[in-house]
C-alpha atoms as a PDB file:
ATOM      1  CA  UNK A   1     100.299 115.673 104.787  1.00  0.00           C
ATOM      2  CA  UNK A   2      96.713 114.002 104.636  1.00  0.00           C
ATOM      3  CA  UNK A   3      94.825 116.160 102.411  1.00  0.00           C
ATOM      4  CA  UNK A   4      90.939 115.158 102.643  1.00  0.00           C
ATOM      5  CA  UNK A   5      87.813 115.580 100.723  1.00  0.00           C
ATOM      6  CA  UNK A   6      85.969 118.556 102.687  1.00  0.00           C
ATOM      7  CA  UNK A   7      82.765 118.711  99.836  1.00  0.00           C
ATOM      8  CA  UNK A   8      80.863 116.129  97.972  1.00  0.00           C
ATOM      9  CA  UNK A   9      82.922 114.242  95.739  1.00  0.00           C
ATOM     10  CA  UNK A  10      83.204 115.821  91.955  1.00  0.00           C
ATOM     11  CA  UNK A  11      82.249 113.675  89.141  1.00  0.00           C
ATOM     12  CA  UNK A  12      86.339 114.125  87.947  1.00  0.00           C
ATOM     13  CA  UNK A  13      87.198 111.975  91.068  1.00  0.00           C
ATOM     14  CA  UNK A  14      84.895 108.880  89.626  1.00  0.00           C
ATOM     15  CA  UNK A  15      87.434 106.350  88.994  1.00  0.00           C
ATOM     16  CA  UNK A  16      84.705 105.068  85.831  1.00  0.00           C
ATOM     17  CA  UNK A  17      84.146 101.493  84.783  1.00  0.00           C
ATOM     18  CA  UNK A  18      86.134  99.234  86.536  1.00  0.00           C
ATOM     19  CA  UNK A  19      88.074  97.142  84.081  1.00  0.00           C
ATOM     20  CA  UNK A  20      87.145  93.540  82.795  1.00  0.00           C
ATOM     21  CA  UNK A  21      88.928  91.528  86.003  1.00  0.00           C
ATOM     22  CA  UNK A  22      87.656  94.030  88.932  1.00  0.00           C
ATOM     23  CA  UNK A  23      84.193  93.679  90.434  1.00  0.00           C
ATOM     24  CA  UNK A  24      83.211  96.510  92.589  1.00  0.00           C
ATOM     25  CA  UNK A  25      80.436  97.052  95.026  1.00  0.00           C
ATOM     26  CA  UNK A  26      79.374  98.779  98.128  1.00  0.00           C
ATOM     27  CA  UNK A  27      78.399  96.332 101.354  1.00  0.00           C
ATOM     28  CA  UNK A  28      75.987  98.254 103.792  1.00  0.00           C
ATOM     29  CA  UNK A  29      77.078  98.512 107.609  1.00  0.00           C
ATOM     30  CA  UNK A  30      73.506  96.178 108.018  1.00  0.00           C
ATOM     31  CA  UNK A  31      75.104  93.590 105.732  1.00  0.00           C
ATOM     32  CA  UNK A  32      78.584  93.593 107.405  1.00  0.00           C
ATOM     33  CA  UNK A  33      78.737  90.300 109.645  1.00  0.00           C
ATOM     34  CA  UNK A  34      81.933  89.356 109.642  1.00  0.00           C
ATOM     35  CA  UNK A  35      83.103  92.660 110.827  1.00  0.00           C
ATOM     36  CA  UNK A  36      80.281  94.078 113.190  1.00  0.00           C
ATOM     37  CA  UNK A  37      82.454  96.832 114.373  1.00  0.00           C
ATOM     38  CA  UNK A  38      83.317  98.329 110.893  1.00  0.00           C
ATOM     39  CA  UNK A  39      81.600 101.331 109.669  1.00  0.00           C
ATOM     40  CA  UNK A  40      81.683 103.056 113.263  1.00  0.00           C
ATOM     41  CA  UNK A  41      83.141 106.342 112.372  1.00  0.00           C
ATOM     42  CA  UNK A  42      80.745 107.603 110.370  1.00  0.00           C
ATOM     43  CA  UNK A  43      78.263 104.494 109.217  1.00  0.00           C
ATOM     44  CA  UNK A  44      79.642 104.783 105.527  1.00  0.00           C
ATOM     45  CA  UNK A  45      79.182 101.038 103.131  1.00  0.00           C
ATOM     46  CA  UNK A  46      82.305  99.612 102.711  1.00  0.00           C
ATOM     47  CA  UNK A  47      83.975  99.632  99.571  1.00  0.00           C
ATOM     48  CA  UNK A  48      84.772  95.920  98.372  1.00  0.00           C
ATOM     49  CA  UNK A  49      87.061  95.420  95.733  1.00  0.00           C
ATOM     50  CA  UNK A  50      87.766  91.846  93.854  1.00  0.00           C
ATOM     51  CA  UNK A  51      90.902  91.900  91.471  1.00  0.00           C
ATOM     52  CA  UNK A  52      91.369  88.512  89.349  1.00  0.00           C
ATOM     53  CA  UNK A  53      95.192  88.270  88.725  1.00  0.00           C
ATOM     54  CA  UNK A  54      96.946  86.018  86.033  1.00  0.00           C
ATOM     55  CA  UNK A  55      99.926  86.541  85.518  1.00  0.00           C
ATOM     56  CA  UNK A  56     102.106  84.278  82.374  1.00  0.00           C
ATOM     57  CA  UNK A  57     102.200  80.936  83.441  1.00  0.00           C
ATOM     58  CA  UNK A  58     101.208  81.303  87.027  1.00  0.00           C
ATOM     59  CA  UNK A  59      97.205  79.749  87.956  1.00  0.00           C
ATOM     60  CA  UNK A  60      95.135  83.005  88.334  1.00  0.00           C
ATOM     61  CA  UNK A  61      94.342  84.281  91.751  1.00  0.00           C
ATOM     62  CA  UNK A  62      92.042  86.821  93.429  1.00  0.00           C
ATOM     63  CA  UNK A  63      92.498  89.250  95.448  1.00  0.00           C
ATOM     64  CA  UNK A  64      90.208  91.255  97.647  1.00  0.00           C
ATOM     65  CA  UNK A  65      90.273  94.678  99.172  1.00  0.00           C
ATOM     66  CA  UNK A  66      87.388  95.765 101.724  1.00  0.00           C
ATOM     67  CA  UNK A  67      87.723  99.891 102.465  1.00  0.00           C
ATOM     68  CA  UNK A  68      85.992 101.473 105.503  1.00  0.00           C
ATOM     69  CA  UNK A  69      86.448 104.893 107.434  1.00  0.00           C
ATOM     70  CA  UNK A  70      88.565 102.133 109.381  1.00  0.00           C
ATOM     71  CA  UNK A  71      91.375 100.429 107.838  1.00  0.00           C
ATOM     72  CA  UNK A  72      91.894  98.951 104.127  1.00  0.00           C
ATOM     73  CA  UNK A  73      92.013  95.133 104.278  1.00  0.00           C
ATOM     74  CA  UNK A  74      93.368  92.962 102.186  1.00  0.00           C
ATOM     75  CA  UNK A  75      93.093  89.070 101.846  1.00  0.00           C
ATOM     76  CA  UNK A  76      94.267  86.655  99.514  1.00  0.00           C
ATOM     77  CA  UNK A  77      95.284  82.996  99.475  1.00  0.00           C
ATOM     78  CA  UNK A  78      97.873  82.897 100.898  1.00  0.00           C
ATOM     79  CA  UNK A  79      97.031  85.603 103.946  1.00  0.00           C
ATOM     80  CA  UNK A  80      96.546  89.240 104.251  1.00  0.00           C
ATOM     81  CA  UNK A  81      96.976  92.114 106.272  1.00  0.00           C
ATOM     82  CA  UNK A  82      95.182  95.049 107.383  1.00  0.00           C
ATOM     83  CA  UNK A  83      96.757  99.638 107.289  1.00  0.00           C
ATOM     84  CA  UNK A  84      94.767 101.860 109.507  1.00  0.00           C
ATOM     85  CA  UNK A  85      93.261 104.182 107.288  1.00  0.00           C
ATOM     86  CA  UNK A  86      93.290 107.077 109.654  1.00  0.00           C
ATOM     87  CA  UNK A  87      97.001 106.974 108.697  1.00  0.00           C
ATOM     88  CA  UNK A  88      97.422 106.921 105.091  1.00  0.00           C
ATOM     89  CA  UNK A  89      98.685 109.932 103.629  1.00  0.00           C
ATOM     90  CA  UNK A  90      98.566 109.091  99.642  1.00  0.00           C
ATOM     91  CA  UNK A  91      98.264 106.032  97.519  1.00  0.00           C
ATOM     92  CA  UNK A  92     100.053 106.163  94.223  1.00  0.00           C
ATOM     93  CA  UNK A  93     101.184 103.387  91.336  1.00  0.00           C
ATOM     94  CA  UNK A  94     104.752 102.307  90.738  1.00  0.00           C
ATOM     95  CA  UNK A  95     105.554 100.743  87.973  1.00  0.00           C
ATOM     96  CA  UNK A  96     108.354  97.445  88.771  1.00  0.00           C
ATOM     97  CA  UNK A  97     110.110  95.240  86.747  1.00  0.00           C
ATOM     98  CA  UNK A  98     111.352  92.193  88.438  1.00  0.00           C
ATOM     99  CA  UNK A  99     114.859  91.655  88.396  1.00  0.00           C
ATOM    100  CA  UNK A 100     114.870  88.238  86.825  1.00  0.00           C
ATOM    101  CA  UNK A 101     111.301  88.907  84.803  1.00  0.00           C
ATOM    102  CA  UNK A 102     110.012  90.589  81.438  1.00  0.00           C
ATOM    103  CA  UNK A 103     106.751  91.279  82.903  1.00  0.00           C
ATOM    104  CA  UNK A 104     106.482  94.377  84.167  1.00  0.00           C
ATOM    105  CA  UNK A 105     104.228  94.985  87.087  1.00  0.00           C
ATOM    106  CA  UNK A 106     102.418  97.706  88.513  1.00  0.00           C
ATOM    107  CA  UNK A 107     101.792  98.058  92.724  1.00  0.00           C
ATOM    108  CA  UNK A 108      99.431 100.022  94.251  1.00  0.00           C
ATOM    109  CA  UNK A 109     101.545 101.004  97.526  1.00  0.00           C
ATOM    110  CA  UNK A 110     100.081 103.256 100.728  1.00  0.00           C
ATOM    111  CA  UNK A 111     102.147 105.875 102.074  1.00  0.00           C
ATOM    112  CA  UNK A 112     101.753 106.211 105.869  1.00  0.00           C
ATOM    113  CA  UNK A 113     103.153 108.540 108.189  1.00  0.00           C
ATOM    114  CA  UNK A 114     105.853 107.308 109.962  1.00  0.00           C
ATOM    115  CA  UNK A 115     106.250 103.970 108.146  1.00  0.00           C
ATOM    116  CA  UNK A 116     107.884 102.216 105.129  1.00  0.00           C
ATOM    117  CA  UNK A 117     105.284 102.610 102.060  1.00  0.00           C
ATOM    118  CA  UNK A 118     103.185  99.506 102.307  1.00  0.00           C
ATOM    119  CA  UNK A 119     101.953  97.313  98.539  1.00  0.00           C
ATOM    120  CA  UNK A 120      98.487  96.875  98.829  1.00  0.00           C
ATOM    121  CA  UNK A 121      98.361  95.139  95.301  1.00  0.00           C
ATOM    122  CA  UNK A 122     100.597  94.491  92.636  1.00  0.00           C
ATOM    123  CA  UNK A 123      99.225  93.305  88.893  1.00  0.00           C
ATOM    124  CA  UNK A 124     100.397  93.215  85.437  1.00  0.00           C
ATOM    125  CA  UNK A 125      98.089  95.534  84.397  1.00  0.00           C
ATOM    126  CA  UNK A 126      98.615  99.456  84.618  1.00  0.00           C
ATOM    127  CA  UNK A 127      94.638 100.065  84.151  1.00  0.00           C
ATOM    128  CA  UNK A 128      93.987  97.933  86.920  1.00  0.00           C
ATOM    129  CA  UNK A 129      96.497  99.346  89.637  1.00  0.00           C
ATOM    130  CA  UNK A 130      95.292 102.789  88.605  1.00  0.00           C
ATOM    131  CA  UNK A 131      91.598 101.890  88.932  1.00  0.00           C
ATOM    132  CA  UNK A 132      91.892 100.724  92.697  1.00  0.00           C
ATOM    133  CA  UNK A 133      94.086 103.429  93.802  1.00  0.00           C
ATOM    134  CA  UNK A 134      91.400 105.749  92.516  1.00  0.00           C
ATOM    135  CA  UNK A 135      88.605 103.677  94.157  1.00  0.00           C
ATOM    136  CA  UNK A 136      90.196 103.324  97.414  1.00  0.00           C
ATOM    137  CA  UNK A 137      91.116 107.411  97.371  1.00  0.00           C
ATOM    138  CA  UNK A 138      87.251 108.036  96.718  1.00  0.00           C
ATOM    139  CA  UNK A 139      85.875 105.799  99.561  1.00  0.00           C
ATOM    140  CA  UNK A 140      88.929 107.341 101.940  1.00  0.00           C
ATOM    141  CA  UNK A 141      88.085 111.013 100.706  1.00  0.00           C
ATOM    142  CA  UNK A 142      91.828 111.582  99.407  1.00  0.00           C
ATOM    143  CA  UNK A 143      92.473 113.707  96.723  1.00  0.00           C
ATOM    144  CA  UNK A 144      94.585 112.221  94.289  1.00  0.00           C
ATOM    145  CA  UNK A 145      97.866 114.176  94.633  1.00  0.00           C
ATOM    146  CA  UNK A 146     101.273 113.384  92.588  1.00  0.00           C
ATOM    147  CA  UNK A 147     104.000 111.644  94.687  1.00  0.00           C
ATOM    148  CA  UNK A 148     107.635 111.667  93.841  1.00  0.00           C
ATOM    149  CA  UNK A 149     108.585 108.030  91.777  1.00  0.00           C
ATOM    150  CA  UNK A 150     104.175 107.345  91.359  1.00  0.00           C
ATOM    151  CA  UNK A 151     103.603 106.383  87.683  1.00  0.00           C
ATOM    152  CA  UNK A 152     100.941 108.633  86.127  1.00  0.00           C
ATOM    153  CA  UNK A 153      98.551 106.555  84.238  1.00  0.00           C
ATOM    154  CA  UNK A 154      95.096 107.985  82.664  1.00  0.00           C
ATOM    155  CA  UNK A 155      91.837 106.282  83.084  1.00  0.00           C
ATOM    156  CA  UNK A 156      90.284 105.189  79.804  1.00  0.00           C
ATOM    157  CA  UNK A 157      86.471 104.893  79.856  1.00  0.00           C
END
């Protein structure tokens, strides 16, 4: 069940400082070319999100994550893809070791009614995945509520 922020937000909900490898900033609806139609709902900024992955011996790579009242999209290199927020029940953090890997990796994964949960990011850092759940919850109004298998990591400031 979607469970949605009714009041203004409570300063417990702040996700903090984003960590090192995350930029973070609001775009204006004024300032939104590429997507003119975004923002319609209720005029909110969209949420941009830039996450700098490296993983052990792979090049670096960024990925970003734009979050409206409309859908979370997320590019990359090598494509992207884009969930209807008016769907999303939860987002929560799984922690997954690859089968042939030591690293362990931690996804960010949207649960949606009706479909198979969907990864919107996956990095080897715990702080990271926990820090754009939390900022994508915020700008979506979801409350951050416990899912079975979701990896509970704290915040540190």
């Amino acid at each position: 069940m979607r469970a949605r922020c009714t009041r203004a937000r409570p300063a417990r909900c702040n996700p903090g400082a984003p960590p090192a490898h995350v930029s973070s900033e609001l775009v204006s609806c004024d300032q939104r070319l590429r997507s003119p139609y975004r923002g319609i709902e209720t005029g909110r900024a969209m949420l941009r999100l830039r996450v700098q992955i490296a993983p052990r011996g792979v090049a670096p790579y960024e990925v970003v994550l734009d979050v409206d009242d409309v859908a979370i999209e997320v590019r990359e290199d090598r494509g992207g893809f884009v969930v209807g927020a008016g769907a999303i029940d939860a987002l929560f953090v799984v922690e997954r070791q690859p089968r042939h890997g030591f690293l362990t990796w931690f996804g960010v994964f949207a649960r949606c009614r009706g479909q198979a949960d969907r990864l919107l990011l996956e990095t080897p850092e715990g702080a990271v995945a926990r820090f754009v759940e939390r900022a994508i919850e915020d700008q979506l109004g979801l409350d951050d509520e416990p899912v079975e298998g979701e990896l509970r990591l704290a915040l540190t400031h």
